[in-house]
PDB file of N, CA and C in Angstrom:
ATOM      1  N   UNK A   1      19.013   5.243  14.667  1.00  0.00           N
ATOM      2  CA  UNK A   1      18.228   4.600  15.689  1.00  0.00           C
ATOM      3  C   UNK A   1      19.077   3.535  16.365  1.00  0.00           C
ATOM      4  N   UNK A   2      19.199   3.352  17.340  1.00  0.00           N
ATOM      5  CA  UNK A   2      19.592   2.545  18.445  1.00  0.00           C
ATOM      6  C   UNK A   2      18.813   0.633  18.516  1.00  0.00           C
ATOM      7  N   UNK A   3      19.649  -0.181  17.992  1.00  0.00           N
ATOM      8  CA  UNK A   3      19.079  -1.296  17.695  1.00  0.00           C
ATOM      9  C   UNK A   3      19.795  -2.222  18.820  1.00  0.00           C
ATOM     10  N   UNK A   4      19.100  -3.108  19.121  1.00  0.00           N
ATOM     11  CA  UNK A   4      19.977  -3.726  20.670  1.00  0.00           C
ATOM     12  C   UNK A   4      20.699  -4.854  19.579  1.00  0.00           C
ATOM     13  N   UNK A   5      20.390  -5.279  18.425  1.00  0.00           N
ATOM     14  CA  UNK A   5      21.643  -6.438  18.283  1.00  0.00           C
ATOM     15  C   UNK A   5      22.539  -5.375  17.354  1.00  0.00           C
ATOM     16  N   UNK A   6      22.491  -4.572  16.922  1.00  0.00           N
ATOM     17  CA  UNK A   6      24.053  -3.987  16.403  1.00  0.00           C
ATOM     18  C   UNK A   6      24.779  -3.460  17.288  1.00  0.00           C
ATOM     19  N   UNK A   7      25.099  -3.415  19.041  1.00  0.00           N
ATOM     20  CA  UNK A   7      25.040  -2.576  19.704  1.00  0.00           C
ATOM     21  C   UNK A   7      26.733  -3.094  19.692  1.00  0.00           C
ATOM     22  N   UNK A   8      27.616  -1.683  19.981  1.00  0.00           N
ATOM     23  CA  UNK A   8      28.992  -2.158  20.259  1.00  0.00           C
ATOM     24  C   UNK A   8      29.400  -2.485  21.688  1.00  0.00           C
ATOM     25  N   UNK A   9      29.766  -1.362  22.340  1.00  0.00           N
ATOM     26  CA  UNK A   9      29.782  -1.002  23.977  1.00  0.00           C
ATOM     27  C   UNK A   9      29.224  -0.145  24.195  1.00  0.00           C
ATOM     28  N   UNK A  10      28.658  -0.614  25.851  1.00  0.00           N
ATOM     29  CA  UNK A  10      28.356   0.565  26.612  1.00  0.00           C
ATOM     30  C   UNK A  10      29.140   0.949  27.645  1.00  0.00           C
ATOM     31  N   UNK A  11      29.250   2.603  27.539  1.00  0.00           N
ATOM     32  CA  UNK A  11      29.852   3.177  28.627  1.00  0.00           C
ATOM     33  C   UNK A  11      28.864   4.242  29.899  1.00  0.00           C
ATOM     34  N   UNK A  12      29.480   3.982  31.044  1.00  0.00           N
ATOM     35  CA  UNK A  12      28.878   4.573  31.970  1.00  0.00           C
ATOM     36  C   UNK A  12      29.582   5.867  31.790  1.00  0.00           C
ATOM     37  N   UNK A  13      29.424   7.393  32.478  1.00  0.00           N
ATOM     38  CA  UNK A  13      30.474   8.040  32.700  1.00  0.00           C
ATOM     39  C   UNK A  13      30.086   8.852  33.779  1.00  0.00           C
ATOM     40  N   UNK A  14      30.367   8.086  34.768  1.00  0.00           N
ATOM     41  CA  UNK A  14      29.719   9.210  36.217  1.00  0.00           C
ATOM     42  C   UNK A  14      30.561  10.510  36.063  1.00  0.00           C
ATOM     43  N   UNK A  15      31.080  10.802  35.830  1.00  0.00           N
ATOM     44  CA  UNK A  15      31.746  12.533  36.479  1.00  0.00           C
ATOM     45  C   UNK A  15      31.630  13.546  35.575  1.00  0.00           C
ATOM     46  N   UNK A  16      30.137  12.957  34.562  1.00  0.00           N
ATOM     47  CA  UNK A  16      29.575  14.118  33.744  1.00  0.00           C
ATOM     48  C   UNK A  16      28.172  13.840  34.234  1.00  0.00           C
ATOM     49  N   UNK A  17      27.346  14.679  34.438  1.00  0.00           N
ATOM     50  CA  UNK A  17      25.726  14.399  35.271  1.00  0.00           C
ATOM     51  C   UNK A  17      25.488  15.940  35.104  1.00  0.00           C
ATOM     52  N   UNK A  18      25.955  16.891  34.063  1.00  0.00           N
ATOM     53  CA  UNK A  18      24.826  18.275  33.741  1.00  0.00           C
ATOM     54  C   UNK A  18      24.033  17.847  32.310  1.00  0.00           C
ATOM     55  N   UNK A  19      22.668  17.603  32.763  1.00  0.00           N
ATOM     56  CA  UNK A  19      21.761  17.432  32.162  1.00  0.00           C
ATOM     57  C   UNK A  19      21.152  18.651  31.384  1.00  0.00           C
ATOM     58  N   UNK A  20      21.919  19.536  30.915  1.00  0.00           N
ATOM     59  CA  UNK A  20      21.624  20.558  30.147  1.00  0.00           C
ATOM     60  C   UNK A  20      22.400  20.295  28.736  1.00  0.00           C
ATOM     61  N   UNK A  21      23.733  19.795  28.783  1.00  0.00           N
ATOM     62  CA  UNK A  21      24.145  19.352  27.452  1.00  0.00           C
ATOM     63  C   UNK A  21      23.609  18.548  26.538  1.00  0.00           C
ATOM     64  N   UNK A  22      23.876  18.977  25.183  1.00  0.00           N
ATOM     65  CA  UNK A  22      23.352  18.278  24.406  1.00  0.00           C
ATOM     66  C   UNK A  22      24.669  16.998  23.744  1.00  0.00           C
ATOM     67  N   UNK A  23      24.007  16.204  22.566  1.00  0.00           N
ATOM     68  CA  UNK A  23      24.503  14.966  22.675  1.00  0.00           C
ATOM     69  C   UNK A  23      25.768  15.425  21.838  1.00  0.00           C
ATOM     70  N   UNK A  24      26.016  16.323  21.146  1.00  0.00           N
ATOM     71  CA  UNK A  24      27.358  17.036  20.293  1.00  0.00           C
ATOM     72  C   UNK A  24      28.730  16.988  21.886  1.00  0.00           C
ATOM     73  N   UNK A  25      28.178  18.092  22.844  1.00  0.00           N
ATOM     74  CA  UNK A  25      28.637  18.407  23.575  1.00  0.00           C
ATOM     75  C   UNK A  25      29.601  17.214  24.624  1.00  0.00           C
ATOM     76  N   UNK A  26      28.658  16.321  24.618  1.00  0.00           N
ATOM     77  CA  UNK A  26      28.553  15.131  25.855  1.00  0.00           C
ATOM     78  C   UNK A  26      29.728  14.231  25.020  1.00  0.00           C
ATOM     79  N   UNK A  27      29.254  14.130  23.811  1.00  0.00           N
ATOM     80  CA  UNK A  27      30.607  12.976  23.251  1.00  0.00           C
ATOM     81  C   UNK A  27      31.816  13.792  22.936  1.00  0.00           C
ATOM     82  N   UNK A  28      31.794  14.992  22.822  1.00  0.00           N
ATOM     83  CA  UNK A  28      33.211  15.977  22.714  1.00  0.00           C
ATOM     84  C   UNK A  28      33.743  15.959  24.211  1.00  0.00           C
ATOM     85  N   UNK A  29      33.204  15.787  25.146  1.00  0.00           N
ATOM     86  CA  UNK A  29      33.960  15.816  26.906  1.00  0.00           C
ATOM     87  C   UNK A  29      34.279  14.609  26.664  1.00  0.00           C
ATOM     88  N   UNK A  30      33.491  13.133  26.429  1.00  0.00           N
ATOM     89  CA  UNK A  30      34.432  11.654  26.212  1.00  0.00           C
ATOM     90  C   UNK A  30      35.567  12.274  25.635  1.00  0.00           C
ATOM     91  N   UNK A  31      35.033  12.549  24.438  1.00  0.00           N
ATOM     92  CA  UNK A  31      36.725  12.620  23.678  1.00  0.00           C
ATOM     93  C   UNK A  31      37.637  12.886  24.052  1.00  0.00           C
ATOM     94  N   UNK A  32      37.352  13.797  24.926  1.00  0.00           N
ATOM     95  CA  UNK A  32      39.022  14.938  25.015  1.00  0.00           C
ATOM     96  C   UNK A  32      38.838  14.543  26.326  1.00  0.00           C
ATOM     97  N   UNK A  33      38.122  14.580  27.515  1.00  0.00           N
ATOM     98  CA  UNK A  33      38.705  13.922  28.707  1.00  0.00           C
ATOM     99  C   UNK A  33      38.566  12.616  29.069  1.00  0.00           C
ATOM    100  N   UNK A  34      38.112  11.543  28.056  1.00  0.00           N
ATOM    101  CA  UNK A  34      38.200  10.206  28.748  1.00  0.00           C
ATOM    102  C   UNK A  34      38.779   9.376  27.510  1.00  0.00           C
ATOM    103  N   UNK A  35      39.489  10.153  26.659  1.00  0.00           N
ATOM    104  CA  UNK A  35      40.306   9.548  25.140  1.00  0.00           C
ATOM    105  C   UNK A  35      39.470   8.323  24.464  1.00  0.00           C
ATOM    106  N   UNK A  36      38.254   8.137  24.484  1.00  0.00           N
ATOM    107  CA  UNK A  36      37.359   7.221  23.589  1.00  0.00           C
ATOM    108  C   UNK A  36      36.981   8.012  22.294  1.00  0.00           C
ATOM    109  N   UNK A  37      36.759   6.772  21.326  1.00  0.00           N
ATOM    110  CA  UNK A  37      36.425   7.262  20.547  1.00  0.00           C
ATOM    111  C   UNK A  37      34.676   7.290  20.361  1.00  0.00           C
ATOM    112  N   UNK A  38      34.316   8.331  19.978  1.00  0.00           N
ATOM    113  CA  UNK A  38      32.556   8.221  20.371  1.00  0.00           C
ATOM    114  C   UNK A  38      31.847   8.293  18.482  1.00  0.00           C
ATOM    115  N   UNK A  39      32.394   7.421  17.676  1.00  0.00           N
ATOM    116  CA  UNK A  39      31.929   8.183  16.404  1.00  0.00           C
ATOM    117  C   UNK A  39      31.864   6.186  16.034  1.00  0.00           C
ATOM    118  N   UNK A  40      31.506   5.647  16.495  1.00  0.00           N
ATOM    119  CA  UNK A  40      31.821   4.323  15.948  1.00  0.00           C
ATOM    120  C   UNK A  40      30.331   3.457  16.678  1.00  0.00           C
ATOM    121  N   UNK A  41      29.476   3.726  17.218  1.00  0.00           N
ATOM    122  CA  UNK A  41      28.219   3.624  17.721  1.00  0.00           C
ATOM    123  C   UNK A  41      27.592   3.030  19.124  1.00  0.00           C
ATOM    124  N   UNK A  42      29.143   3.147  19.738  1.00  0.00           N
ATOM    125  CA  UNK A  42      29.415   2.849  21.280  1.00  0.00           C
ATOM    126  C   UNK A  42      28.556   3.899  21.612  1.00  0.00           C
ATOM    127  N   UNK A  43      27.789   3.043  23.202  1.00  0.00           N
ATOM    128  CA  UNK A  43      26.809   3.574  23.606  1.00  0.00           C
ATOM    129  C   UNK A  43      27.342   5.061  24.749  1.00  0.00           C
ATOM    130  N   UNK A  44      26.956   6.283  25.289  1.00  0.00           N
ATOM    131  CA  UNK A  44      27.378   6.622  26.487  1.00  0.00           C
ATOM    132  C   UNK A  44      25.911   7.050  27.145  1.00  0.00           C
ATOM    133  N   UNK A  45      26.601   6.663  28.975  1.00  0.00           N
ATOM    134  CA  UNK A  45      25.385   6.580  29.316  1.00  0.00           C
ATOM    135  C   UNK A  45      25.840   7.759  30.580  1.00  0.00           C
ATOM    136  N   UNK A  46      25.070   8.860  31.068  1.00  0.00           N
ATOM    137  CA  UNK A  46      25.016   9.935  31.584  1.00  0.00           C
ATOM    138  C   UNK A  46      23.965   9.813  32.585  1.00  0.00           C
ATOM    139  N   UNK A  47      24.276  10.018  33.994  1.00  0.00           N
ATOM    140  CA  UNK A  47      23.269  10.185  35.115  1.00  0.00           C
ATOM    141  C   UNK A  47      23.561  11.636  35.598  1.00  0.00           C
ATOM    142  N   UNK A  48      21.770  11.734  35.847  1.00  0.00           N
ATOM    143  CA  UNK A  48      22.004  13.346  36.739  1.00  0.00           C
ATOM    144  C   UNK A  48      22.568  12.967  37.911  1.00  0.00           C
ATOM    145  N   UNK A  49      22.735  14.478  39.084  1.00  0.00           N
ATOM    146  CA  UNK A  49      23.407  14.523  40.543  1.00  0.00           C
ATOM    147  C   UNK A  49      22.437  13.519  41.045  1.00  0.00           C
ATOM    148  N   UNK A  50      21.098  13.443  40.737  1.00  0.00           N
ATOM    149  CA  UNK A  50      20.224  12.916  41.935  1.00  0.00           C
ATOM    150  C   UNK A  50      19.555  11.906  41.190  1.00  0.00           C
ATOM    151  N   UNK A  51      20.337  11.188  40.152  1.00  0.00           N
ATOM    152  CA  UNK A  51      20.637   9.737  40.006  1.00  0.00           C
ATOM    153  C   UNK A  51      18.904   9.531  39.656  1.00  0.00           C
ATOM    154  N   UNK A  52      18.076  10.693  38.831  1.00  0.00           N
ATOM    155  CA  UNK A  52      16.610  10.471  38.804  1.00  0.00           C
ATOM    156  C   UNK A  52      16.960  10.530  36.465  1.00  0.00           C
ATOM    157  N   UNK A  53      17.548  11.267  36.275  1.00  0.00           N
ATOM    158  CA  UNK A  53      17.328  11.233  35.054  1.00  0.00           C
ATOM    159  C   UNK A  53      18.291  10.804  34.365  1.00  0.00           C
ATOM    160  N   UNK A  54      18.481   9.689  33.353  1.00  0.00           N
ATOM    161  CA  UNK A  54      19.522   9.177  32.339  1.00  0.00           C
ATOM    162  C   UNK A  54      19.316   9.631  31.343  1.00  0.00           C
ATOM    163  N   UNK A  55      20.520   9.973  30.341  1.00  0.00           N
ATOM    164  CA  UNK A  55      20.665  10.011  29.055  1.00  0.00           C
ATOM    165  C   UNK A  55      21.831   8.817  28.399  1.00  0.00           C
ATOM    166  N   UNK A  56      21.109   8.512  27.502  1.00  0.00           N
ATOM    167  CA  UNK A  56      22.429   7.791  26.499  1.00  0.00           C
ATOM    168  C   UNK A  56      22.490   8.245  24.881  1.00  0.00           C
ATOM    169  N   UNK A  57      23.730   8.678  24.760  1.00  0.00           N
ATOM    170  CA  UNK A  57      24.152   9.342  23.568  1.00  0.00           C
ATOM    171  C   UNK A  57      24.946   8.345  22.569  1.00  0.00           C
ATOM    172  N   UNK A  58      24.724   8.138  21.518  1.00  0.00           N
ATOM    173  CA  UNK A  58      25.453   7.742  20.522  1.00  0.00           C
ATOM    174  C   UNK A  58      25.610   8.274  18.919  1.00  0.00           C
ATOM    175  N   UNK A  59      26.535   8.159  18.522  1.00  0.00           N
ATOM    176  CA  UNK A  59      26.682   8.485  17.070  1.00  0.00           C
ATOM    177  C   UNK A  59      27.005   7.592  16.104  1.00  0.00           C
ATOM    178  N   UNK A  60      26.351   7.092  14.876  1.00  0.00           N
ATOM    179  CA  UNK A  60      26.132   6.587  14.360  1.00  0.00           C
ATOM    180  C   UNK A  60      25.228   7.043  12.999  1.00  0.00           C
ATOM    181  N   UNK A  61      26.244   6.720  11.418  1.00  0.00           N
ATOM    182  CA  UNK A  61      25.496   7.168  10.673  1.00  0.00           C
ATOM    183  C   UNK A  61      24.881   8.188  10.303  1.00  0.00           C
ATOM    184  N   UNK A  62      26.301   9.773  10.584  1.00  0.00           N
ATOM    185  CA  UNK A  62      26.123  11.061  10.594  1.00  0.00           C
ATOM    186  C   UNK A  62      25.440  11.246  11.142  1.00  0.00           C
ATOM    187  N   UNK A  63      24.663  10.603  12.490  1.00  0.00           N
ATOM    188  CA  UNK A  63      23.687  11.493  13.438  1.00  0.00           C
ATOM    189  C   UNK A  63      23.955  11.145  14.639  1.00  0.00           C
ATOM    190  N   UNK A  64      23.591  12.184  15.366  1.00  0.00           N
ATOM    191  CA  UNK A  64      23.625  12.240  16.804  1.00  0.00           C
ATOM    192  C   UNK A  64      22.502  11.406  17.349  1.00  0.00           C
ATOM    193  N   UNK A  65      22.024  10.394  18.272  1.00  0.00           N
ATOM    194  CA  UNK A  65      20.947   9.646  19.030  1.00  0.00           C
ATOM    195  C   UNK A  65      21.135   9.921  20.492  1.00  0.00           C
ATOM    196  N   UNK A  66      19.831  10.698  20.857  1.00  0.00           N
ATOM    197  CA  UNK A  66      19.805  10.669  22.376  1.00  0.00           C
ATOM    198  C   UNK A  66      18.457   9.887  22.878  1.00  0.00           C
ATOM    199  N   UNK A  67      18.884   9.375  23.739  1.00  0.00           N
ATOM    200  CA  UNK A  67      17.644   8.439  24.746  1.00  0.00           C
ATOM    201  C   UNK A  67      17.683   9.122  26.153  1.00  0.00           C
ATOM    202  N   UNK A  68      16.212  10.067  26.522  1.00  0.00           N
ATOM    203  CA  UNK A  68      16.456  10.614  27.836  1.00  0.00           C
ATOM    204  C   UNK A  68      15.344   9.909  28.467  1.00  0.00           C
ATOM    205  N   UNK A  69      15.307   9.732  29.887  1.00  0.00           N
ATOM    206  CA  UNK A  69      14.070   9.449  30.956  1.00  0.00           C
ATOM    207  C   UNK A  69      14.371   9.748  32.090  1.00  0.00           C
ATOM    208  N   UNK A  70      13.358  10.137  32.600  1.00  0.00           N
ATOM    209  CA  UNK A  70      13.493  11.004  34.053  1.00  0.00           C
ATOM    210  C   UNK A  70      12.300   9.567  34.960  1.00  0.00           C
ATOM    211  N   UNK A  71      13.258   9.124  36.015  1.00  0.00           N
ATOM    212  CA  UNK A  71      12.889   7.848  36.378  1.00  0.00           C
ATOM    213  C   UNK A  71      11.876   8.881  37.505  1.00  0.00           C
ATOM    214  N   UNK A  72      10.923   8.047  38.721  1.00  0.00           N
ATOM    215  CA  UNK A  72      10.218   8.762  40.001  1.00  0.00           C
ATOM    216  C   UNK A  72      11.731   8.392  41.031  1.00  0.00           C
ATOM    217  N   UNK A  73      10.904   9.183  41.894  1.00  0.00           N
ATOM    218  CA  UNK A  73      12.019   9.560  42.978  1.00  0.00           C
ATOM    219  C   UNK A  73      12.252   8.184  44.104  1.00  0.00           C
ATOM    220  N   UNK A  74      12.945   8.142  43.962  1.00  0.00           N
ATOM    221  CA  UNK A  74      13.512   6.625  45.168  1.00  0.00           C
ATOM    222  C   UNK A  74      14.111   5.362  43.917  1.00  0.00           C
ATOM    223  N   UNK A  75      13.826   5.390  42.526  1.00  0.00           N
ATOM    224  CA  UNK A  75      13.946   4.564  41.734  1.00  0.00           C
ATOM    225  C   UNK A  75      15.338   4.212  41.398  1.00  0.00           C
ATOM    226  N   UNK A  76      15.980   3.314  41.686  1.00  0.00           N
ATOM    227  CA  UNK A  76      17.187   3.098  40.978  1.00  0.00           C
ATOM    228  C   UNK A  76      17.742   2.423  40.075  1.00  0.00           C
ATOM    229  N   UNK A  77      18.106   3.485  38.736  1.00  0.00           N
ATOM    230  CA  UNK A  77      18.327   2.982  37.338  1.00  0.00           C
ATOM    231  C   UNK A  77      20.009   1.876  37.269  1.00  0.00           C
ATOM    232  N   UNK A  78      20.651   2.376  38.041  1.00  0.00           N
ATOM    233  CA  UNK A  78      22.028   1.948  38.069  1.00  0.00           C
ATOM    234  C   UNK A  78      22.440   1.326  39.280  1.00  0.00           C
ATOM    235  N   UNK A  79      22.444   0.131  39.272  1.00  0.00           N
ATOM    236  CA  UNK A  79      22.767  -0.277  40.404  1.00  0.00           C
ATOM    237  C   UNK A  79      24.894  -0.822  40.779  1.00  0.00           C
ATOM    238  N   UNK A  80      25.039   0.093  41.917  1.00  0.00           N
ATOM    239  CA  UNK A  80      26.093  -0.488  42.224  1.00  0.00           C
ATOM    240  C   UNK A  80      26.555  -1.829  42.827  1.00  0.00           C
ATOM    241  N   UNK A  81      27.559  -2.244  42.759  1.00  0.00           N
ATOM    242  CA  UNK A  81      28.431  -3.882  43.475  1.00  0.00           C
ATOM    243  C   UNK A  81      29.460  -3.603  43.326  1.00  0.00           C
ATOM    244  N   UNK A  82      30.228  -4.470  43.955  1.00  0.00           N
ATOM    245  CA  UNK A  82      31.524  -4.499  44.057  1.00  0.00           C
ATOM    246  C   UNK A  82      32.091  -6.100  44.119  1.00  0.00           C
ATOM    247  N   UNK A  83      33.134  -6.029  42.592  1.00  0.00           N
ATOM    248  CA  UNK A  83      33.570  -7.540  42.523  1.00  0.00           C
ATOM    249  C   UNK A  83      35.297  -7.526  42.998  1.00  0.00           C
ATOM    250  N   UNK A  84      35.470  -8.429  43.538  1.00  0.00           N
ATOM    251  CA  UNK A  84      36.863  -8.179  44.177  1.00  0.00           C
ATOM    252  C   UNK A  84      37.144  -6.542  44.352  1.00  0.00           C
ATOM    253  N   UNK A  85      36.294  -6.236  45.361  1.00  0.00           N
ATOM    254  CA  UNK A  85      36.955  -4.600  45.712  1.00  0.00           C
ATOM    255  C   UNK A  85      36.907  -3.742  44.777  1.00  0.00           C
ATOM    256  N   UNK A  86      36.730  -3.553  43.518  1.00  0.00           N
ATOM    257  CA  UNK A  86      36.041  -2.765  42.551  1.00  0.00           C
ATOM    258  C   UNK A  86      34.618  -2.684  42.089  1.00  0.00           C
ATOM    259  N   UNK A  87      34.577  -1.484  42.104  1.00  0.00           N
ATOM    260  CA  UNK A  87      33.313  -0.904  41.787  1.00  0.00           C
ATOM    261  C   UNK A  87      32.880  -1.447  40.144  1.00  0.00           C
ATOM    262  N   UNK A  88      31.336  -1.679  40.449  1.00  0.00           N
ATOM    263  CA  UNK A  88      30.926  -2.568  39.159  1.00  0.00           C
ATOM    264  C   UNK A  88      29.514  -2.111  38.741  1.00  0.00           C
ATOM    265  N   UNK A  89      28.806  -1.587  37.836  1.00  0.00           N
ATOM    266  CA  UNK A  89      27.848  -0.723  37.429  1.00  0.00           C
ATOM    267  C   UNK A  89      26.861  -1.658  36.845  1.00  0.00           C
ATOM    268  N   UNK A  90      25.492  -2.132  37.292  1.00  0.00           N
ATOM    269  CA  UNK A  90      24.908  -2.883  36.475  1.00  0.00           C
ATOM    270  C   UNK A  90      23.477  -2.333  35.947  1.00  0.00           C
ATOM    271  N   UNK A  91      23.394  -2.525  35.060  1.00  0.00           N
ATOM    272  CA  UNK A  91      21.663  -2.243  35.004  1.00  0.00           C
ATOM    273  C   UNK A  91      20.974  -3.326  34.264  1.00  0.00           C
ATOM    274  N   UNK A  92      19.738  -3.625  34.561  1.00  0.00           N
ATOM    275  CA  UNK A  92      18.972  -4.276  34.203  1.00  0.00           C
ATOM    276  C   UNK A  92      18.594  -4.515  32.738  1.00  0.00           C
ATOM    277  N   UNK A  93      17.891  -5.145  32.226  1.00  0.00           N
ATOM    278  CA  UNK A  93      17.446  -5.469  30.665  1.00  0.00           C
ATOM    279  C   UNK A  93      16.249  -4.349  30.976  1.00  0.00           C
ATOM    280  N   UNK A  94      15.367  -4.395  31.812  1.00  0.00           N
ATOM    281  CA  UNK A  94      13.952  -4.033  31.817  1.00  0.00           C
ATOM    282  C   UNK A  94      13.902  -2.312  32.166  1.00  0.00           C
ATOM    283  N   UNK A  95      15.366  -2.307  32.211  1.00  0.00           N
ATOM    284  CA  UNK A  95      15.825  -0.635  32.557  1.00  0.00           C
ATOM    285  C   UNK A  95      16.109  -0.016  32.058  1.00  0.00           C
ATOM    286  N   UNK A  96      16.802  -0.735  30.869  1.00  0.00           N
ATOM    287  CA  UNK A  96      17.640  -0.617  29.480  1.00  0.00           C
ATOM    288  C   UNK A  96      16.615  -0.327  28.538  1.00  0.00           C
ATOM    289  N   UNK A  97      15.624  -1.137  28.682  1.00  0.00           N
ATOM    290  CA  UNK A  97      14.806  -0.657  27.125  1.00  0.00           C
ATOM    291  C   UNK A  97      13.920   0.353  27.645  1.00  0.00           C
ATOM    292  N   UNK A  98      13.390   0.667  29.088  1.00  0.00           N
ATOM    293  CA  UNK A  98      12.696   1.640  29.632  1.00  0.00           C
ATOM    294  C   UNK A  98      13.306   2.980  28.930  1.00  0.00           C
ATOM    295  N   UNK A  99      14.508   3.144  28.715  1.00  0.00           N
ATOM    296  CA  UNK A  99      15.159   4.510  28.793  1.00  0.00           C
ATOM    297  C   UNK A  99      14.903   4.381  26.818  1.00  0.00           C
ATOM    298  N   UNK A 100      15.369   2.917  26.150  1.00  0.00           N
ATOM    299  CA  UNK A 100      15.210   3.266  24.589  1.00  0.00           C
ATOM    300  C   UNK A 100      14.070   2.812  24.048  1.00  0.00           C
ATOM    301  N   UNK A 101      12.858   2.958  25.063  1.00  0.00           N
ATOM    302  CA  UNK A 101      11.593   2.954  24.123  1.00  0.00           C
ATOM    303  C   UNK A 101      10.756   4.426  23.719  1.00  0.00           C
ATOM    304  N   UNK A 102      10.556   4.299  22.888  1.00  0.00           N
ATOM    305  CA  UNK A 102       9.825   5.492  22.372  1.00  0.00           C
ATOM    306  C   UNK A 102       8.349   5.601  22.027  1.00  0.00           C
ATOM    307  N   UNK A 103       7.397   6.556  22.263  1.00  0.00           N
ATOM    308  CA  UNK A 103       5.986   6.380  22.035  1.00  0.00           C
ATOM    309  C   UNK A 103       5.499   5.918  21.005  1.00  0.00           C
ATOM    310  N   UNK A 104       4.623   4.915  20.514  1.00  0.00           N
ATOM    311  CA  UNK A 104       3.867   4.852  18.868  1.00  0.00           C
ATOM    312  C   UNK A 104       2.963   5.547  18.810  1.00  0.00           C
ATOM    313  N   UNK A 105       2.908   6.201  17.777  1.00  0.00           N
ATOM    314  CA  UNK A 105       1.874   7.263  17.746  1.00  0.00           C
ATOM    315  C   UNK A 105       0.607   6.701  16.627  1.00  0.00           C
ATOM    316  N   UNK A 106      -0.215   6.330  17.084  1.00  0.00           N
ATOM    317  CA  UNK A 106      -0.903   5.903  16.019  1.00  0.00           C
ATOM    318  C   UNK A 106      -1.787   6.464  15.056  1.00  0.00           C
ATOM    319  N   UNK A 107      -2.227   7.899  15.663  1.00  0.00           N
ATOM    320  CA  UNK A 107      -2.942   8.347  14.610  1.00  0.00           C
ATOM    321  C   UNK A 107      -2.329  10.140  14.400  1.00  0.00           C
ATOM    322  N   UNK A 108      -2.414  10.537  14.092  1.00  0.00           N
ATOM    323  CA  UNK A 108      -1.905  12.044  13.835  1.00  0.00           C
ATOM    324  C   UNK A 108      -3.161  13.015  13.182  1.00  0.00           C
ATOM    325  N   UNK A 109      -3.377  13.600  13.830  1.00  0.00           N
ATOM    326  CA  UNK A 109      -4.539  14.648  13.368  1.00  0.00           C
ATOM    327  C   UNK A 109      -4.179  15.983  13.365  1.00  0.00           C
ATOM    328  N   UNK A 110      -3.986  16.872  12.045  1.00  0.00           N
ATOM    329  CA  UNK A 110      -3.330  17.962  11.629  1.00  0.00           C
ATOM    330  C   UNK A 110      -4.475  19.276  11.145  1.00  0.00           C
ATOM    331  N   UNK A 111      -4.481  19.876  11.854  1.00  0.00           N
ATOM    332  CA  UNK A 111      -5.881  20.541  11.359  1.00  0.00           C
ATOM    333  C   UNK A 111      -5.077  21.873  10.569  1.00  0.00           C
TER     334      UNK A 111
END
């Protein structure tokens, strides 16, 4: 599980956005095309083409963790700037836990 104070880094990685991979897949393309290491509980964070659905993948503690959300249309999860002429990726706190909250289920009825 994904805890915000053990958190190491987060990485963006725009020039992966096929939202069909799974989280095995997604940290094997870091590996081998962006030479990080993805096994140490650094965050990665994945946008579709049309910048509506995020995933963030991490590994940690022999398991794979994915966080997906499919934002509404016009919404923007990632906001760009530019500090001295480089491109600078920010997102919000209130955007951040949008994508790693998960439902409580409070009652379960099993017939």
């Amino acid at each position: 599980m994904l805890t915000i104070s053990g958190l190491k880094k987060f990485y963006f990685v725009p020039d992966i956005n096929d939202m069909r991979c799974g989280a095995h897949r997604l940290l094997q393309i870091v590996k081998h095309k962006h030479h990080l290491q993805t096994d140490n509980g650094d965050v990665f964070i994945f946008m579709s083409k049309n910048q509506r659905t995020v995933k963030m993948v991490n590994f940690e503690e022999n398991a794979y963790y994915v966080h997906q959300k499919t934002f509404a249309n016009g919404y923007t999860f990632m906001k760009l700037k530019f500090v001295e002429d480089k491109p600078v990726y920010s997102i919000d706190w209130k955007d951040l836990v949008a994508v790693l909250e998960s439902p409580v289920i409070k009652q379960l009825t099993i017939k």
